[in-house]
N, C-alpha and C. Protein backbone atom coordinates (compact mmCIF):
# COMPACT_ATOMS: atom_id res chain seq x y z
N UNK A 1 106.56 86.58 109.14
CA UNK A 1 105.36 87.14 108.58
C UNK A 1 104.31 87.22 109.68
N UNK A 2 103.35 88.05 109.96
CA UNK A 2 102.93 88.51 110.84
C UNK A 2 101.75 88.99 110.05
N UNK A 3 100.54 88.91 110.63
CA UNK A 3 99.07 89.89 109.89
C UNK A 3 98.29 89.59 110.91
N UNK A 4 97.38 90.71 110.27
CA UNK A 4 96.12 90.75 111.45
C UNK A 4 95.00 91.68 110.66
N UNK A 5 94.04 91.25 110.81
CA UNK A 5 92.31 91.99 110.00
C UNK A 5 92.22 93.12 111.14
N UNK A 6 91.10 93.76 109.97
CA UNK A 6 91.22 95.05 110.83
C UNK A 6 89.74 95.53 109.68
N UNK A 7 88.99 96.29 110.80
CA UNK A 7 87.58 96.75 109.84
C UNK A 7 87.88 98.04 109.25
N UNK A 8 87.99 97.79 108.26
CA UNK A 8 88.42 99.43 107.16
C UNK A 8 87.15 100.48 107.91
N UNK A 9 87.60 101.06 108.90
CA UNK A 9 87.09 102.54 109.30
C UNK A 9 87.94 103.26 109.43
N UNK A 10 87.56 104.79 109.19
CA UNK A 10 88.85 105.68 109.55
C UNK A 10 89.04 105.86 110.83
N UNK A 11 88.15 105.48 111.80
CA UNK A 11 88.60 105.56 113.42
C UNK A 11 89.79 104.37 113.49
N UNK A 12 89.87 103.27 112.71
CA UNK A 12 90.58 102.32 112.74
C UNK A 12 92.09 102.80 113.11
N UNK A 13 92.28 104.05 112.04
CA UNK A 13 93.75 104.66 111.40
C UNK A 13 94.33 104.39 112.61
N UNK A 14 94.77 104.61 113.69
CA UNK A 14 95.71 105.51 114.76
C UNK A 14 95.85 103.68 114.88
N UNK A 15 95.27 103.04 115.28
CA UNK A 15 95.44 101.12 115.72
C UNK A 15 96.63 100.80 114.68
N UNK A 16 96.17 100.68 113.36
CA UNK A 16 96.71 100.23 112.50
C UNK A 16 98.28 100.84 112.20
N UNK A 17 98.13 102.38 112.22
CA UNK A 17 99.77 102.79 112.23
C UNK A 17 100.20 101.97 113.15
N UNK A 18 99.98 102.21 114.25
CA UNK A 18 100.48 101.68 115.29
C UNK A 18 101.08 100.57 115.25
N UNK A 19 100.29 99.44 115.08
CA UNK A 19 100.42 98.07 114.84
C UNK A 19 101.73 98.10 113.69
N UNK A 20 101.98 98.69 112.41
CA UNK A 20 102.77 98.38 111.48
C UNK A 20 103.82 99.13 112.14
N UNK A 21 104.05 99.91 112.84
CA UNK A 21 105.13 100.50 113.54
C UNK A 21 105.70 99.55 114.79
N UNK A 22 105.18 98.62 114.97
CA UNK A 22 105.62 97.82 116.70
C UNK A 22 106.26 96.51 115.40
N UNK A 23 105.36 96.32 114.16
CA UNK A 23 105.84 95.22 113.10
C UNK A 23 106.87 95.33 112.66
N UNK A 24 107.24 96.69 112.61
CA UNK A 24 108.97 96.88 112.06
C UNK A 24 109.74 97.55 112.70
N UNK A 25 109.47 97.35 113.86
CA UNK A 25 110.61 98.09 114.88
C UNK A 25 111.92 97.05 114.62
N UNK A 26 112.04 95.75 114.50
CA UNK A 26 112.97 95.03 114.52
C UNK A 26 114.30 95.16 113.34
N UNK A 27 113.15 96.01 112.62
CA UNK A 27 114.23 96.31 111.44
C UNK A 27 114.96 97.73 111.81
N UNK A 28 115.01 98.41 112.75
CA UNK A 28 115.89 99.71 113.37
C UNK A 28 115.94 100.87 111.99
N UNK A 29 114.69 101.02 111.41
CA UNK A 29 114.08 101.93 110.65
C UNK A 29 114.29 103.04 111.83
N UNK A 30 114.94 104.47 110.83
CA UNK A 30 115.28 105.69 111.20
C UNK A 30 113.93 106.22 111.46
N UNK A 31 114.00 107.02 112.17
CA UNK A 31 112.54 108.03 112.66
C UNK A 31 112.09 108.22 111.20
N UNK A 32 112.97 109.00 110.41
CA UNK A 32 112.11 109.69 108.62
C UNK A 32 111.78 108.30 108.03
N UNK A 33 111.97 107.48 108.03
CA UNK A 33 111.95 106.17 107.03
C UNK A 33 110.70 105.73 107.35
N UNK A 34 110.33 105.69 109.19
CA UNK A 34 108.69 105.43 109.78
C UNK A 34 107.96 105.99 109.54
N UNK A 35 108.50 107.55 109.47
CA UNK A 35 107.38 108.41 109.44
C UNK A 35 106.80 108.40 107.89
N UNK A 36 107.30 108.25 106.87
CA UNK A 36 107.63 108.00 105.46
C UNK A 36 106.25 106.81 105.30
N UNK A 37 106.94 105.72 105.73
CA UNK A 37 105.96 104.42 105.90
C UNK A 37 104.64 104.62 106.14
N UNK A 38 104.31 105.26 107.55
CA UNK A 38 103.33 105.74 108.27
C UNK A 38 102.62 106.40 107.25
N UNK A 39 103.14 107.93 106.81
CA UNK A 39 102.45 108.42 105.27
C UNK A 39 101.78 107.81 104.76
N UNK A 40 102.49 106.88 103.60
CA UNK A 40 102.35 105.83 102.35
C UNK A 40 101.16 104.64 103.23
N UNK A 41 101.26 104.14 104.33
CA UNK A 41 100.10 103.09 105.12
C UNK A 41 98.90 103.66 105.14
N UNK A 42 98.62 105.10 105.65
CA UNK A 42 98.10 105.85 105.81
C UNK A 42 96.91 106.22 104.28
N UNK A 43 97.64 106.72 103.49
CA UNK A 43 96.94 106.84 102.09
C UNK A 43 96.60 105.43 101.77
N UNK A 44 97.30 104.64 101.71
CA UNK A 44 96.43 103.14 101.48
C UNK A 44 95.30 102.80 102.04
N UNK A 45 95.51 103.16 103.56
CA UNK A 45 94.19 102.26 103.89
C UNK A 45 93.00 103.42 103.87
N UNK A 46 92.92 104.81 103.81
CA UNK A 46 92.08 105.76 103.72
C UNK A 46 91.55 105.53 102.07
N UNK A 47 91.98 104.91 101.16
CA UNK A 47 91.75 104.92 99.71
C UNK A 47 91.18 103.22 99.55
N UNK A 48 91.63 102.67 100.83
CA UNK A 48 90.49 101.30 100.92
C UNK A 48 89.39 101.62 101.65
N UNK A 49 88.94 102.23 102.48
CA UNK A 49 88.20 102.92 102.83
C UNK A 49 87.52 103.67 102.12
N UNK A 50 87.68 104.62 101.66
CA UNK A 50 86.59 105.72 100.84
C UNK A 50 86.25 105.08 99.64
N UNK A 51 87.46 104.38 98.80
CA UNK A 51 87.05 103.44 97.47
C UNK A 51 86.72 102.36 97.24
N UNK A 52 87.74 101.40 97.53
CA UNK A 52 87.18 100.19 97.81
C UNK A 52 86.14 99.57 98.35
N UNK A 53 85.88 100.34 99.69
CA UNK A 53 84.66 99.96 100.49
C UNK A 53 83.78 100.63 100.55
N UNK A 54 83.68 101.96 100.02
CA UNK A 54 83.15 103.36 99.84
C UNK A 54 82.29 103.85 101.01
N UNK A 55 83.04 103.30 102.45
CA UNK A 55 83.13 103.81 103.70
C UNK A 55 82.32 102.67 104.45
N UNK A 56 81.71 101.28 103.71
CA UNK A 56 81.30 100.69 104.52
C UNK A 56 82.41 99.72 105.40
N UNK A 57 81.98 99.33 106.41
CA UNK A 57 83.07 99.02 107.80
C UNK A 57 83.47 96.99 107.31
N UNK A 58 83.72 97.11 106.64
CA UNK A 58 84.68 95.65 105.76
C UNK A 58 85.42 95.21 106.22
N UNK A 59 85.86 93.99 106.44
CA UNK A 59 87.02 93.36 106.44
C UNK A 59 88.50 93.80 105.76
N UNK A 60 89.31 94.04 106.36
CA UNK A 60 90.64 93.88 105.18
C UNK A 60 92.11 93.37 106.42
N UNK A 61 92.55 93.33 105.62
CA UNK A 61 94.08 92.49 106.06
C UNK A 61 95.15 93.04 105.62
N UNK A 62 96.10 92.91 106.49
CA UNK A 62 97.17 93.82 106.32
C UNK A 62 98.60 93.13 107.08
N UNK A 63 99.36 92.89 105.89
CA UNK A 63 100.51 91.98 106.67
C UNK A 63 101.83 92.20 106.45
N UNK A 64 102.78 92.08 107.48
CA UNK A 64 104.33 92.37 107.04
C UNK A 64 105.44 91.49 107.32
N UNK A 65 105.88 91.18 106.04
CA UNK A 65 106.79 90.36 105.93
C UNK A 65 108.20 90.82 106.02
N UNK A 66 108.95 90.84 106.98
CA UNK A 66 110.37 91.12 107.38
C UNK A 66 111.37 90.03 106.72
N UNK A 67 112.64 90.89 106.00
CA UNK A 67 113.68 90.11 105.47
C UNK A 67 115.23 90.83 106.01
N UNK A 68 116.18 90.28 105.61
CA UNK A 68 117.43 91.43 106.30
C UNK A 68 117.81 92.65 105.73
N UNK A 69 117.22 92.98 103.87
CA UNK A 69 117.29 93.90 103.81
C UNK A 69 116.42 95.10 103.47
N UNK A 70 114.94 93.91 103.76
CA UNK A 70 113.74 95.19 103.68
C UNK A 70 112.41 94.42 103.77
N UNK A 71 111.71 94.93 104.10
CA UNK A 71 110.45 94.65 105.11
C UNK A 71 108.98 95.33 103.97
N UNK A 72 108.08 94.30 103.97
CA UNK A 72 106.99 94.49 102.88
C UNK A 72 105.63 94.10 103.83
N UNK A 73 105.22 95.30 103.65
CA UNK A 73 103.89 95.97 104.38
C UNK A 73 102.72 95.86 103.15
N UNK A 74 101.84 94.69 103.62
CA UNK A 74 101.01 94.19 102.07
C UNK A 74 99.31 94.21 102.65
N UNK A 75 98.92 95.22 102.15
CA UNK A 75 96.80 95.43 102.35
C UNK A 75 96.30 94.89 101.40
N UNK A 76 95.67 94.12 101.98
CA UNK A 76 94.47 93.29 101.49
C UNK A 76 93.19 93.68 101.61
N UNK A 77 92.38 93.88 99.99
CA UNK A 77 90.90 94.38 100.09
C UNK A 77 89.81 93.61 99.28
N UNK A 78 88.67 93.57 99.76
CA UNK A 78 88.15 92.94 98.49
C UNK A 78 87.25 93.73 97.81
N UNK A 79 87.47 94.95 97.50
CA UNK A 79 86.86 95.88 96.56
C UNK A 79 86.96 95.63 95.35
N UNK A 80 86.36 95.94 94.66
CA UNK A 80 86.76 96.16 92.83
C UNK A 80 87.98 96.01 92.66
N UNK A 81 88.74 95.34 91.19
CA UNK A 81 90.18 95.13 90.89
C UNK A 81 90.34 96.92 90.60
N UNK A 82 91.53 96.75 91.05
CA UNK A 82 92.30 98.71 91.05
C UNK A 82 93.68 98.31 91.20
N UNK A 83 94.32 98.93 90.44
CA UNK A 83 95.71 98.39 90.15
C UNK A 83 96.13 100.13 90.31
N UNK A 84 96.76 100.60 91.32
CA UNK A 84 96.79 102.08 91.54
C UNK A 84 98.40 102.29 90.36
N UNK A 85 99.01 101.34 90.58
CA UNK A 85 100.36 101.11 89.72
C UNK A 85 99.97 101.83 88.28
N UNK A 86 98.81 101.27 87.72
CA UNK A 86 98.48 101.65 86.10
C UNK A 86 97.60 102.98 86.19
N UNK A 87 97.41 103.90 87.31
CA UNK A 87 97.46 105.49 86.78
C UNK A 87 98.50 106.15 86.68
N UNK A 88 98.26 107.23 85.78
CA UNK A 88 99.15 107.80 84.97
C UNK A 88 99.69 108.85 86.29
N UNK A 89 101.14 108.88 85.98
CA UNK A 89 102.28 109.55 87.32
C UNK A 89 101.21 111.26 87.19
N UNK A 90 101.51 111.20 88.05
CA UNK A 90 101.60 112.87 88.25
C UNK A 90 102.68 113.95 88.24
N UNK A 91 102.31 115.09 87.82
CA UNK A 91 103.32 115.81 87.25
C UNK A 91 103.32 116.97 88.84
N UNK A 92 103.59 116.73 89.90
CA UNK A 92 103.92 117.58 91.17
C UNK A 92 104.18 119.12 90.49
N UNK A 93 105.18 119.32 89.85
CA UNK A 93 105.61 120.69 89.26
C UNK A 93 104.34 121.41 88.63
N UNK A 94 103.46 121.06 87.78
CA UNK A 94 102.67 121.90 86.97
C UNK A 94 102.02 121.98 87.65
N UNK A 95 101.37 124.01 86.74
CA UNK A 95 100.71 124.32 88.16
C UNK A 95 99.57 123.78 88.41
N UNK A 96 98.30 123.72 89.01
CA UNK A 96 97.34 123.43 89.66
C UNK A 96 96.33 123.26 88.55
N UNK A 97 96.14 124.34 87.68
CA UNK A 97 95.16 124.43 86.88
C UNK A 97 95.81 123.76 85.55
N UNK A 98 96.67 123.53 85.83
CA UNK A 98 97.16 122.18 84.30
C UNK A 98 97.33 121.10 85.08
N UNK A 99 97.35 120.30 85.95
CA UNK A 99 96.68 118.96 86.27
C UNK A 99 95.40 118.86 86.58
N UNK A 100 95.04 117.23 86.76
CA UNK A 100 94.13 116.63 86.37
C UNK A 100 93.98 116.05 87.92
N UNK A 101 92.88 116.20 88.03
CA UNK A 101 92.37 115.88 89.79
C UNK A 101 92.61 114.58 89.84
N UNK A 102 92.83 114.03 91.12
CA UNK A 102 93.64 112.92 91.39
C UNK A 102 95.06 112.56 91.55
N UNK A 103 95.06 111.23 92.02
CA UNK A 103 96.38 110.18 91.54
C UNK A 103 97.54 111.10 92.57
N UNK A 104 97.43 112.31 93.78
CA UNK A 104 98.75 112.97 93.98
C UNK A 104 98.68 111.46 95.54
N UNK A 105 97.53 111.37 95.44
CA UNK A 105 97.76 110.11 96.82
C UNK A 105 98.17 108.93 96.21
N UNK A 106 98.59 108.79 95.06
CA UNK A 106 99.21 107.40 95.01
C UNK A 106 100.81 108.04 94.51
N UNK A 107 100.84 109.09 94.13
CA UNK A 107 101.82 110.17 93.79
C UNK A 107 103.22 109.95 95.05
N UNK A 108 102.32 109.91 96.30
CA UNK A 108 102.61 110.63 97.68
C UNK A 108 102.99 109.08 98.51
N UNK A 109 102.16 108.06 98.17
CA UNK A 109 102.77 106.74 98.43
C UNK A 109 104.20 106.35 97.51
N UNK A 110 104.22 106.45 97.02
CA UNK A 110 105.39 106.22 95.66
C UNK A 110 106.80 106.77 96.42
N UNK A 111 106.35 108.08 96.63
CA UNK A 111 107.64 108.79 96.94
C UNK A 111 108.25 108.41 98.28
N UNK A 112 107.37 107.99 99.10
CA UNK A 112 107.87 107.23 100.76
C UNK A 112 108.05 105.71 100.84
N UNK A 113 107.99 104.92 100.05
CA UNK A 113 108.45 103.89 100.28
C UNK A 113 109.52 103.47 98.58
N UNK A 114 110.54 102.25 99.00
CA UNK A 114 111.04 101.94 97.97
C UNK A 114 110.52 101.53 96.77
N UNK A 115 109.42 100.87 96.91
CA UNK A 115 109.09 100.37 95.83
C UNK A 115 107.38 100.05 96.29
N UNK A 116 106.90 99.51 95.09
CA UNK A 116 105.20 99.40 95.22
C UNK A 116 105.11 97.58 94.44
N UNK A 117 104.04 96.72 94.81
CA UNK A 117 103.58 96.08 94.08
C UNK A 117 102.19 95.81 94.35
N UNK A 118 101.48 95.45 93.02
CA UNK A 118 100.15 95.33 92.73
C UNK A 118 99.71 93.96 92.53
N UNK A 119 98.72 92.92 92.92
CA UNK A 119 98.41 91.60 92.22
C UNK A 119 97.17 91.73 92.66
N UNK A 120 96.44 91.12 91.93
CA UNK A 120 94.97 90.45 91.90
C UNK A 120 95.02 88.92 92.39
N UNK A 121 94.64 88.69 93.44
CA UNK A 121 94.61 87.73 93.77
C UNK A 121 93.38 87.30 94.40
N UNK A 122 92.51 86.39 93.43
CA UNK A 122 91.06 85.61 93.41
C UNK A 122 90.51 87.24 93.57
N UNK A 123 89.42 87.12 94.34
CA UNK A 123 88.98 88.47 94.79
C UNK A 123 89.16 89.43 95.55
N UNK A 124 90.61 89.37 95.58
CA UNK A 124 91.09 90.31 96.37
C UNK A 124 91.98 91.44 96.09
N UNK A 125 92.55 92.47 96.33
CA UNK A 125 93.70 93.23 95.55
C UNK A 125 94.61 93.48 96.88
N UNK A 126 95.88 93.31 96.27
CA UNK A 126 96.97 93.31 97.41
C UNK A 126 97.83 94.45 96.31
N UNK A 127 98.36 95.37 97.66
CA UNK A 127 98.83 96.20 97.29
C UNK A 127 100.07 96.23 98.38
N UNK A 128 101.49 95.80 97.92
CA UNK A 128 102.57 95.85 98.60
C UNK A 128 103.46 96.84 98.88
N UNK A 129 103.80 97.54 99.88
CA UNK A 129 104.77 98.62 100.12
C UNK A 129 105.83 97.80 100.41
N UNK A 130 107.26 98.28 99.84
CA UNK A 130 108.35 97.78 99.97
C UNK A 130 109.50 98.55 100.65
N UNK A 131 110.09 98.49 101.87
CA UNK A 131 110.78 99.69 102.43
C UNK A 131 112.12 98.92 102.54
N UNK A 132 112.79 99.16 101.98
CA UNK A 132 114.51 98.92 102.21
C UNK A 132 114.85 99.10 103.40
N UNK A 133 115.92 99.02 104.09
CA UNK A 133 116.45 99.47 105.46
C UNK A 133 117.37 100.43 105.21
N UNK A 134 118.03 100.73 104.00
CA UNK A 134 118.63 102.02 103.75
C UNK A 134 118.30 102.54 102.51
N UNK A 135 116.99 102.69 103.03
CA UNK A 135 116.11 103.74 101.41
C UNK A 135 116.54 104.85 101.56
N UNK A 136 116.73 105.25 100.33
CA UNK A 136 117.12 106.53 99.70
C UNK A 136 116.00 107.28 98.95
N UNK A 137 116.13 108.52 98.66
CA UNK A 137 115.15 109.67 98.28
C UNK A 137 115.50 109.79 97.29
């Protein structure tokens, strides 16, 4: 397990990929599987940023826990409780003017990593990306 704070700015972004990409090199993640990750990291911490912190320059934490068959990339914020898990899926197919603004960035995390988890913990919200080593689409 490995973490490190980091001030939720969007100049931050390019550090932070970075950093979670040197964190799971050990797991011999395929180029699409990083780039996938990278995505899904990406919309997280831009949505702790604009929401959570609503662009002021905050504290948050961000840590990854490596196992042999999959590696969990977990942001830590202390914004308002937001459980992105309990909005309603999005429907990608319908057209434009029959959905409902929002939710395609938690839509768009979903689809690049294996799995998602959500907890409230004291005042904080942790939001876990879960990447298998042979995730599938």
């Amino acid at each position: 397990m490995v973490n490190m704070q980091f001030i939720a700015r969007v100049e931050q972004l390019h550090d932070i990929l970075q950093w979670i990409q040197e964190q799971l090199k050990p797991m011999g993640l395929s180029r699409e599987t990083l780039r996938h990750v990278e995505l899904a990291a990406e919309e997280v911490f831009v949505n702790i940023v604009r929401h959570a912190y609503q662009g002021r320059p905050e504290k948050m934490e961000i840590e990854v826990r490596l196992f042999p068959a999959y590696a969990e990339v977990a942001f830590f914020d202390h914004g308002p409780p937001f459980n992105p898990l309990n909005v309603e899926r999005v429907d990608p197919t319908l057209p434009l003017e029959k959905r409902e603004v929002g939710g395609l960035g938690i839509h768009l995390i979903r689809k690049c990593v294996s799995d998602l988890r959500y907890e409230r913990l004291g005042k904080q919200n942790v939001l876990t990306l879960i990447i298998r080593s042979s995730q599938k689409r």
